[in-house]
N, C-alpha and C. Protein backbone atom coordinates (compact mmCIF):
# COMPACT_ATOMS: atom_id res chain seq x y z
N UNK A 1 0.66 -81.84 21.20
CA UNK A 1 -0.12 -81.58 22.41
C UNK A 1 -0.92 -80.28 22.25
N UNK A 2 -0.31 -79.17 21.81
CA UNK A 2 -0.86 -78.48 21.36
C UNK A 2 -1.90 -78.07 20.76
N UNK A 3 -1.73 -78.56 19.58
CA UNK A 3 -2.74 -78.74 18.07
C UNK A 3 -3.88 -79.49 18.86
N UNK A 4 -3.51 -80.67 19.75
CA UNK A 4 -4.68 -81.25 20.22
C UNK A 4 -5.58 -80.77 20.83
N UNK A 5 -4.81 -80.03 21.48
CA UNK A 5 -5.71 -79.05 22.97
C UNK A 5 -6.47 -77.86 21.89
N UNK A 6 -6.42 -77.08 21.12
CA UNK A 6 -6.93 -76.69 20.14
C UNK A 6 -7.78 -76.93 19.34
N UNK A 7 -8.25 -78.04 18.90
CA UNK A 7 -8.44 -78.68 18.23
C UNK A 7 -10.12 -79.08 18.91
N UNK A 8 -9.52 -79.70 20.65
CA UNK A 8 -10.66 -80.40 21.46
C UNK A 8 -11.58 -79.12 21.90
N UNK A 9 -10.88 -78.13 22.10
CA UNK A 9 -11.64 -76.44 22.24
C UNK A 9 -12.60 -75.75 21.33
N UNK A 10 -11.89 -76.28 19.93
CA UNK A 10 -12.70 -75.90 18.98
C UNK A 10 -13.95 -76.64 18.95
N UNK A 11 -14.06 -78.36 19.02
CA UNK A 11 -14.60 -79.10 18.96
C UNK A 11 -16.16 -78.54 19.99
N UNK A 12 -15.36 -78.42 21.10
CA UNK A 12 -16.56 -77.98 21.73
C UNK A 12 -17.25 -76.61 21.76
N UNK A 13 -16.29 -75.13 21.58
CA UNK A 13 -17.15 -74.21 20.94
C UNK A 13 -18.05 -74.91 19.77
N UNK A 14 -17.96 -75.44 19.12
CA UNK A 14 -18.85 -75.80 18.09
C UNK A 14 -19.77 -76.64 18.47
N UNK A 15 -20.24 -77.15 19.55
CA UNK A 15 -20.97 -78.06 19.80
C UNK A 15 -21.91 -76.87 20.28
N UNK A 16 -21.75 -76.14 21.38
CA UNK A 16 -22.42 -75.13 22.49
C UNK A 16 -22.66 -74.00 21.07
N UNK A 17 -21.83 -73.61 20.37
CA UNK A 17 -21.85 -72.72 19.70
C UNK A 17 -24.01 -72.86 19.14
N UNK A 18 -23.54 -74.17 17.90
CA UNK A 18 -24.54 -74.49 17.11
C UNK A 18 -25.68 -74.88 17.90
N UNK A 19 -25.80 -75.80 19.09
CA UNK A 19 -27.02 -76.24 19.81
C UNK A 19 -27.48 -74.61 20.38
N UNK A 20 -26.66 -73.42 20.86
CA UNK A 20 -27.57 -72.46 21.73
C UNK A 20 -28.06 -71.65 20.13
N UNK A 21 -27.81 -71.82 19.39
CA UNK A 21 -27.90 -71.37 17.53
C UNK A 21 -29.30 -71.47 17.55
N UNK A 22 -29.60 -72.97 17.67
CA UNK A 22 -30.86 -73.89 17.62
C UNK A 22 -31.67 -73.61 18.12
N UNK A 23 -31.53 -73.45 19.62
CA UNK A 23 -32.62 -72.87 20.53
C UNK A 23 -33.24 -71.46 20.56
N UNK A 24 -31.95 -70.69 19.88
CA UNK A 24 -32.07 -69.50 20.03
C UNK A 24 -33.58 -69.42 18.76
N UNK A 25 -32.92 -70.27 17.80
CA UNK A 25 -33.95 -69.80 16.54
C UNK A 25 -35.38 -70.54 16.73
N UNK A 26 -35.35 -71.49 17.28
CA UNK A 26 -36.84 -72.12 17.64
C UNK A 26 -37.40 -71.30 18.77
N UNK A 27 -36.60 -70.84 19.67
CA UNK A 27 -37.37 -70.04 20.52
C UNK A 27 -37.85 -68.89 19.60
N UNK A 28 -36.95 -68.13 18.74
CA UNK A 28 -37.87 -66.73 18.29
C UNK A 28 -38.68 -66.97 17.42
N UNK A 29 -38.86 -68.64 16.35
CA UNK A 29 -39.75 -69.12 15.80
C UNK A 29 -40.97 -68.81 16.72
N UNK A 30 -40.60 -69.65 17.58
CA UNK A 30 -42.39 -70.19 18.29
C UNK A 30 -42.64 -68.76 19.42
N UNK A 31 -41.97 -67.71 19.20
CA UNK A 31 -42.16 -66.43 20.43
C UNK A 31 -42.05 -66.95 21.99
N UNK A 32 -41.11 -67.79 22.42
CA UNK A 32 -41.09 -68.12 23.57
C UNK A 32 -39.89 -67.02 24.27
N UNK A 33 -39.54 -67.48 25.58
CA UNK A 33 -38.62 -67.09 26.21
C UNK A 33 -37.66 -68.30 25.58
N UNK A 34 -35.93 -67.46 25.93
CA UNK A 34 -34.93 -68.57 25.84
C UNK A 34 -34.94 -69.86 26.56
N UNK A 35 -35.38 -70.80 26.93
CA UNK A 35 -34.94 -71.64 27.49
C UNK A 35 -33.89 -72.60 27.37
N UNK A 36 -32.57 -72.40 28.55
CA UNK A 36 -31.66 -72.67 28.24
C UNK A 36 -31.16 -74.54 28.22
N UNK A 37 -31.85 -74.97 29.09
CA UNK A 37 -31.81 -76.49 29.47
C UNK A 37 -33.24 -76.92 29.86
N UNK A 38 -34.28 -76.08 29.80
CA UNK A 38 -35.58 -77.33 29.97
C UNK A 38 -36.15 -77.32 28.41
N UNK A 39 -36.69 -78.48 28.17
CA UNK A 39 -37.75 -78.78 26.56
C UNK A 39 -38.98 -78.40 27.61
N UNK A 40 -39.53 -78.08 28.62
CA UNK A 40 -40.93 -77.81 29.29
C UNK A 40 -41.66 -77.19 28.88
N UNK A 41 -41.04 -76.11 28.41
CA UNK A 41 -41.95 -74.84 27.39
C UNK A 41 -42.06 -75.06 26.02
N UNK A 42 -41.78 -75.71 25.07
CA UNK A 42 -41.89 -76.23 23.84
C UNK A 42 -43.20 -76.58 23.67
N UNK A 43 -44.03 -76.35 23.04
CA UNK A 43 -45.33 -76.81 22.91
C UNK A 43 -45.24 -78.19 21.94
N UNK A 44 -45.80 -79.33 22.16
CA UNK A 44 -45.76 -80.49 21.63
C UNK A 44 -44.49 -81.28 21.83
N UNK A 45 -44.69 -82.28 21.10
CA UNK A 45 -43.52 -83.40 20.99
C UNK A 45 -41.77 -83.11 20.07
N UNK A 46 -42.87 -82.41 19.31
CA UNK A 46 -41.45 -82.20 17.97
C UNK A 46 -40.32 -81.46 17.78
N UNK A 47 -41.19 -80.41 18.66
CA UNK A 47 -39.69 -79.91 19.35
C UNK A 47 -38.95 -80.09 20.06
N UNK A 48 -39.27 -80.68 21.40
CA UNK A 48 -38.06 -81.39 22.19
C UNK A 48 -37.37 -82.25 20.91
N UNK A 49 -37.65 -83.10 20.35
CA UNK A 49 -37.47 -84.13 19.52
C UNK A 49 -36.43 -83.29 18.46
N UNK A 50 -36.75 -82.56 18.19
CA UNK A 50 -36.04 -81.66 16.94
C UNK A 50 -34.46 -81.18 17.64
N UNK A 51 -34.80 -80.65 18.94
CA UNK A 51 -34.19 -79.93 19.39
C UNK A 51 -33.06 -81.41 20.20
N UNK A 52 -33.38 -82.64 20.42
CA UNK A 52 -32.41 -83.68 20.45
C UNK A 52 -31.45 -84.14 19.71
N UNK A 53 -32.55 -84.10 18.24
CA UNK A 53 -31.58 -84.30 17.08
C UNK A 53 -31.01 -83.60 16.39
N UNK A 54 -30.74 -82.45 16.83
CA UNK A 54 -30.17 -81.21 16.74
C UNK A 54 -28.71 -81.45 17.41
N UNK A 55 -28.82 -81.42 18.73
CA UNK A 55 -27.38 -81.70 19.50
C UNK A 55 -26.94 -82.91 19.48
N UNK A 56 -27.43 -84.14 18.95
CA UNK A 56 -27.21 -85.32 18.53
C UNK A 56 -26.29 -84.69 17.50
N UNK A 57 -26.51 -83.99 16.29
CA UNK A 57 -25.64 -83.86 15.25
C UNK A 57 -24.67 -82.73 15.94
N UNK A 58 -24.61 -81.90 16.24
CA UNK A 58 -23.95 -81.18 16.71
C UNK A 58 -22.66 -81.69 17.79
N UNK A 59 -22.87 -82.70 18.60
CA UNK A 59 -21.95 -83.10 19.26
C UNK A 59 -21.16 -84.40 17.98
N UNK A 60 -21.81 -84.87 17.31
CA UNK A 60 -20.98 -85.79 15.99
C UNK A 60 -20.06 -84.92 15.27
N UNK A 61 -20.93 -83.85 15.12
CA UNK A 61 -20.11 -82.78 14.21
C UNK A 61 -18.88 -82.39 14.83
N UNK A 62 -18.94 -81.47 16.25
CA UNK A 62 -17.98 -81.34 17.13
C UNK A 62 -16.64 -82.18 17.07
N UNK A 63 -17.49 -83.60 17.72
CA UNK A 63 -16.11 -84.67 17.72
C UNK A 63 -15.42 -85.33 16.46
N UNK A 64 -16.17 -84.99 14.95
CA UNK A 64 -15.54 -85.65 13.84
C UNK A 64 -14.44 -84.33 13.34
N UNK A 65 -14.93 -82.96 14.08
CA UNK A 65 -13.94 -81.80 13.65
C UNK A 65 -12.66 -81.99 15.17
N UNK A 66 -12.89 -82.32 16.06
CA UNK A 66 -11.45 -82.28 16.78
C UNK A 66 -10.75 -83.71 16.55
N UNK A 67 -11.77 -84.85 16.18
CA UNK A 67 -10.75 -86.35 15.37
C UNK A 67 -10.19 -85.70 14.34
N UNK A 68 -10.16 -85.00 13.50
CA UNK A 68 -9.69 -84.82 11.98
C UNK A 68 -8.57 -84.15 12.19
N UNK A 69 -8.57 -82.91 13.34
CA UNK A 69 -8.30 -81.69 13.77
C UNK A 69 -6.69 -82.29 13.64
């Protein structure tokens, strides 16, 4: 029970961890402000898009490290 509960904690620091990682670095790429939950300020398509398949892997990653865990 333990190990599990541990395990599902870690899972998700690592999800939040790596996606605000992401934003953080595309925001100081492109000189924006942080934006924490809108793609509105992103100029073009590719970044929302980037920034999906970003936490797309990040939440796989997350849940294949607290399954293994």
């Amino acid at each position: 029970m333990k190990k599990a509960l541990v395990g599902s904690l870690i899972g998700v620091a690592i999800v939040v961890a790596l996606d605000t990682f992401a934003r953080v670095i595309i925001s100081i790429y492109m000189g924006l402000n942080y934006p924490m939950i809108s793609y509105t300020e992103f100029p073009g398509i590719i970044w929302p898009m980037l920034l999906t398949l970003i936490g797309g892997f990040t939440v796989f990653f997350g849940a294949m490290f607290t399954l293994t865990y």
